[in-house]
Protein backbone atom coordinates (compact mmCIF):
# COMPACT_ATOMS: atom_id res chain seq x y z
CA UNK A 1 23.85 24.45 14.35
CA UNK A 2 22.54 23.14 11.49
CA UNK A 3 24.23 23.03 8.28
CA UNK A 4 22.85 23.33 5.20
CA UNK A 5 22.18 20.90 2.08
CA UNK A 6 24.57 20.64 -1.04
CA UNK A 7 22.40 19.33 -3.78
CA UNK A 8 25.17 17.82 -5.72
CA UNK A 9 25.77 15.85 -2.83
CA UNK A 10 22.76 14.13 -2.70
CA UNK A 11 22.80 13.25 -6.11
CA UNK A 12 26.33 11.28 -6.05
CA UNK A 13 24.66 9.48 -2.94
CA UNK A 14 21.93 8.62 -4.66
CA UNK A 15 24.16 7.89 -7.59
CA UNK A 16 24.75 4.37 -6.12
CA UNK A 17 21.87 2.95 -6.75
CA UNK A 18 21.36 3.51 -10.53
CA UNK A 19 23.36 1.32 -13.37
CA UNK A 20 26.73 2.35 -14.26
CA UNK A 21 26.38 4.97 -16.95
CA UNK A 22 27.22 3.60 -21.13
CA UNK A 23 27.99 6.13 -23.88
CA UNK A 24 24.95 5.97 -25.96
CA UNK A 25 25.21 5.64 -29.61
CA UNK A 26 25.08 8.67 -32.19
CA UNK A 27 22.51 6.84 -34.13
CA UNK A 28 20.48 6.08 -31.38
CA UNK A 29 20.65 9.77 -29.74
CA UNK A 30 19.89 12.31 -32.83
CA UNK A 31 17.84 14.41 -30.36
CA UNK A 32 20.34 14.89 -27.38
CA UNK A 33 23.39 16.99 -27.00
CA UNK A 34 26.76 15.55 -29.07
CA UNK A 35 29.21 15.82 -26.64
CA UNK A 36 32.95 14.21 -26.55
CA UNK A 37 32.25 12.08 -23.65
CA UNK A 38 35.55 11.41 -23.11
CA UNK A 39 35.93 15.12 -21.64
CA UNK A 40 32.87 14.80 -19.25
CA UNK A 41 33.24 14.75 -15.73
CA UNK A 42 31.29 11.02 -14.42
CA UNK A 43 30.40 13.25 -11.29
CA UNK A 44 28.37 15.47 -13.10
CA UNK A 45 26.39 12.57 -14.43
CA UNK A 46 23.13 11.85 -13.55
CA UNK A 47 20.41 9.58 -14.35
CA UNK A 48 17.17 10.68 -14.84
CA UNK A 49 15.96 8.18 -11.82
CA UNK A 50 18.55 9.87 -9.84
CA UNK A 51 17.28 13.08 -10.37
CA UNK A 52 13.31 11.90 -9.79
CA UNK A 53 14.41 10.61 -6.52
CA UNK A 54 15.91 14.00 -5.11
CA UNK A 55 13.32 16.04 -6.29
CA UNK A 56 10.35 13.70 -4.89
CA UNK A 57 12.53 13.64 -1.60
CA UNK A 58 13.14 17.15 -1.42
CA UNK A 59 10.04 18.87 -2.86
CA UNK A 60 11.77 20.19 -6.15
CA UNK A 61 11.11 20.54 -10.05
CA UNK A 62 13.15 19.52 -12.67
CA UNK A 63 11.70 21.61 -15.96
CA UNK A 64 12.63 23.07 -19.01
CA UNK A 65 14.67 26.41 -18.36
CA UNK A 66 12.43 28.00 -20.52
CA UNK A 67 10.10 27.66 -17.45
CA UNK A 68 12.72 29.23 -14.94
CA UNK A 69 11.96 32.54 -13.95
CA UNK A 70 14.60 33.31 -11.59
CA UNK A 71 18.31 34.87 -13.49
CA UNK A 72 20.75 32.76 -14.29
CA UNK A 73 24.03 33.78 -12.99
CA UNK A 74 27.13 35.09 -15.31
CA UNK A 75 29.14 31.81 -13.85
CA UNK A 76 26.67 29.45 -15.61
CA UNK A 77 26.46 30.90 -18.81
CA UNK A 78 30.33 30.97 -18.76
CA UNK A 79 29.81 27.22 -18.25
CA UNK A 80 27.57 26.65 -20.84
CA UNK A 81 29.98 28.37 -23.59
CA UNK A 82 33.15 26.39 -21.93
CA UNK A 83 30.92 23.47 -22.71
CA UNK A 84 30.22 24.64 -25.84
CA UNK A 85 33.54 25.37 -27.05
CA UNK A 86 35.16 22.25 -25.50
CA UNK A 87 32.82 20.05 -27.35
CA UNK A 88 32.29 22.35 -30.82
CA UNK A 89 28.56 21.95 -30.33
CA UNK A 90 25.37 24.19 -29.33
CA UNK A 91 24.35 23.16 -25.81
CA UNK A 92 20.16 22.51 -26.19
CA UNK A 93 17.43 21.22 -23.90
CA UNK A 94 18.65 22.13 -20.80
CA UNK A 95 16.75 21.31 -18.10
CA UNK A 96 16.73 22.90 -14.20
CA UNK A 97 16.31 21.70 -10.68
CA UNK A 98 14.64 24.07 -8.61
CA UNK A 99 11.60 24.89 -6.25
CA UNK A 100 8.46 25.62 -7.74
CA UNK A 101 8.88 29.09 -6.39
CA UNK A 102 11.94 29.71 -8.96
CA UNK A 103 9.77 28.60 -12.13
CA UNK A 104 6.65 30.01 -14.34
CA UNK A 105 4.34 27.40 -13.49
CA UNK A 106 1.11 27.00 -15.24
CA UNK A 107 -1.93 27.09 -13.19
CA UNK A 108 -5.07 24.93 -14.45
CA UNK A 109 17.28 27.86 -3.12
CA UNK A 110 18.73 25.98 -5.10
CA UNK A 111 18.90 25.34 -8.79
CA UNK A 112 21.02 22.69 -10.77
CA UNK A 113 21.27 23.67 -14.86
CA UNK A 114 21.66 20.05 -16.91
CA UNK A 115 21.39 19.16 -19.97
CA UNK A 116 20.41 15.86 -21.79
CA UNK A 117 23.33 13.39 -23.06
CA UNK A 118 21.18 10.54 -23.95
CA UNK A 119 20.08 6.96 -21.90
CA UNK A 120 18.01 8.91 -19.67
CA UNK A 121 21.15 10.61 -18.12
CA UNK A 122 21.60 14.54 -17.70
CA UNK A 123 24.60 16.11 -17.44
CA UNK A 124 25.31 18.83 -14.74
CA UNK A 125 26.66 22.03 -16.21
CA UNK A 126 26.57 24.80 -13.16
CA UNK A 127 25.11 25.02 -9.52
CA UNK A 128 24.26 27.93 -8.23
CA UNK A 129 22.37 30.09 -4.98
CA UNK A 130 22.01 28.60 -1.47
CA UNK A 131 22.46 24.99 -0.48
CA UNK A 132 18.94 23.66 0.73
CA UNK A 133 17.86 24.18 4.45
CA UNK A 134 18.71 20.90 6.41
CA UNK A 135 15.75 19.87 7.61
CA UNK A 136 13.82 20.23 4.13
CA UNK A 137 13.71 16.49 3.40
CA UNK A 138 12.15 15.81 6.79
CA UNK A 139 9.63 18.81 6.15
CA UNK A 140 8.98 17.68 2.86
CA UNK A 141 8.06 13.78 3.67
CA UNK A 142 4.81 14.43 4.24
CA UNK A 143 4.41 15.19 1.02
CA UNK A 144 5.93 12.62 -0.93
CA UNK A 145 2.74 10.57 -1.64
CA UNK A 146 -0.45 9.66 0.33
CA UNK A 147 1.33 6.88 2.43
CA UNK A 148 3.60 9.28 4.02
CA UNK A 149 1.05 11.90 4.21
CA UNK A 150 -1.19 9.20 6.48
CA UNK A 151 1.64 8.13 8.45
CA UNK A 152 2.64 11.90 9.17
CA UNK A 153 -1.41 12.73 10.29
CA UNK A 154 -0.95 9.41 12.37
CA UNK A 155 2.08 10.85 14.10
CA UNK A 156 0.64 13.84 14.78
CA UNK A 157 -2.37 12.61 16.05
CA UNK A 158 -0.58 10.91 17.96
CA UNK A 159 1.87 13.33 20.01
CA UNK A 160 -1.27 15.64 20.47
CA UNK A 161 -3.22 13.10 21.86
CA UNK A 162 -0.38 12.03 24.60
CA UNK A 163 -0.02 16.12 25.38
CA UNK A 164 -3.93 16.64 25.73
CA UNK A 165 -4.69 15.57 29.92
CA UNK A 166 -7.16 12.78 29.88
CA UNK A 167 -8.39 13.59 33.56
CA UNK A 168 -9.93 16.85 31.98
CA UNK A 169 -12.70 14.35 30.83
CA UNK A 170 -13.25 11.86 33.36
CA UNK A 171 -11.88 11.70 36.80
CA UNK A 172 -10.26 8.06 36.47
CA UNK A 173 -9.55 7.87 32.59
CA UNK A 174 -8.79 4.65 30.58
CA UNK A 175 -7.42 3.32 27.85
CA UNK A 176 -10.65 3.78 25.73
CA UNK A 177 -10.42 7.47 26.44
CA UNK A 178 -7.09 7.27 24.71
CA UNK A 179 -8.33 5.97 21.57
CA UNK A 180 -11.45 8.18 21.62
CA UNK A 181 -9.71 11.42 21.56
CA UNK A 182 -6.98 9.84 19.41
CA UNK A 183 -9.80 9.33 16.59
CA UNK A 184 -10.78 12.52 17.47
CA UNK A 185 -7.67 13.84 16.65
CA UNK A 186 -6.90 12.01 13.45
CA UNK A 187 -9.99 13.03 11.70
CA UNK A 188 -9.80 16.37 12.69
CA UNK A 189 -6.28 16.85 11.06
CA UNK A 190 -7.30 14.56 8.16
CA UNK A 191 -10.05 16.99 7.15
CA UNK A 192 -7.59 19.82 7.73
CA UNK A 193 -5.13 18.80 5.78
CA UNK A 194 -8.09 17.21 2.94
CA UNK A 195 -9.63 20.81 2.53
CA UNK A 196 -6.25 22.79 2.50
CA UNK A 197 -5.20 20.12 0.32
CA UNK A 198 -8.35 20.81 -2.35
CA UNK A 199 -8.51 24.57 -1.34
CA UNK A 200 -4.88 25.02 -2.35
CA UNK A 201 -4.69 22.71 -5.59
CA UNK A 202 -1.64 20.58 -3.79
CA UNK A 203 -0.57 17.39 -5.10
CA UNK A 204 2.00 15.08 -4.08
CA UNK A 205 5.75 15.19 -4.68
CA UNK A 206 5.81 12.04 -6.63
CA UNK A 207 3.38 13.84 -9.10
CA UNK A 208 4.87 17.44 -9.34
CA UNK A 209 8.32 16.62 -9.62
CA UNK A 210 8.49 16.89 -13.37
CA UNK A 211 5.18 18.77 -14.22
CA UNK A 212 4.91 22.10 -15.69
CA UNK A 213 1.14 22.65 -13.65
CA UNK A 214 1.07 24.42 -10.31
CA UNK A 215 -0.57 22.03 -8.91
């Protein structure tokens, strides 16, 4: 059996990658959140590159919570006046991870609540509702950007192709018969995927992740 996909997880893996984080100074952060950093977990640290990569990876949002539509649990609004206590400030900006599903989008499973600290970094107050299905990254690739997108038609085509019996077409078929129906195939799905793309106002991952538009 599957099992499912902590969020949090994902973005201490992805942690790795990205600079070590440096306390910004006051002067230089009027607009952010004054917190003590000395009382903030590093864990709940992120950078905002961090962030951009989960959400392109996994299909997700990362908007204003003015945008969030879904109800934010007693647990995180505890969290938010710890915070606020702890630090003798007023938490503002705060800023959720989501899917588009959970937010009031304009039109032309598993949400994270942060908050900016300054540098580009966000810090992670509460996580609540399901972990993500396992297999979402994999189901999402195909929508990262248009490279993936081509690749995943190409596979497709592909594996269709190899299942479809060439002997249904010619009694001794070849490897020109291959290609034929694999061209076939590929334009087929291309113009499937181009009109429900158009029909349906998608866009790619890498575009939506931070965009208040539905599509």
């Amino acid at each position: 059996m599957l099992s499912a996909i902590d969020l949090h997880k994902v973005l201490l893996q992805s942690q790795d990658t990205i600079p070590s984080f440096s306390v910004p100074e006051k002067s230089l952060r009027p607009q952010y959140n004054q917190f003590d950093f000395d009382q903030l977990e590093t864990k709940r640290i992120f950078h905002r590159d961090t962030i951009k990569k989960t959400c392109i990876d996994y299909r997700l949002r990362f908007l204003d919570l003015d945008y969030f539509k879904g109800d934010v649990p007693v647990e995180a609004i505890e969290s938010i006046q710890a915070l606020e206590k702890a630090h003798k400030t007023e938490v503002q900006n705060m800023k959720i991870v989501a899917p588009s599903k959970l937010f009031k989008l304009k039109n032309a499973d598993d949400p994270l609540l942060f908050v900016p600290i300054g540098n580009e970094y966000y810090y992670l107050i509460h996580k609540w509702g399901n972990d993500l299905h396992s297999l979402r990254q994999l189901l999402m690739w195909p929508f990262k950007n248009i490279v993936t997108s081509i690749l995943s038609i190409l596979l497709l085509s592909l594996v269709l192709t190899s299942l479809m019996p060439l002997n249904l077409f010619r009694a001794e078929p070849n490897w020109s018969d291959f290609v034929l129906i694999f061209l076939f195939m590929f334009k087929s799905i291309a113009a499937v995927v181009i009109y429900y793309a158009f029909a349906a106002g998608k866009n790619f991952s890498r575009a939506i992740w931070d965009s208040t538009y539905y599509n």
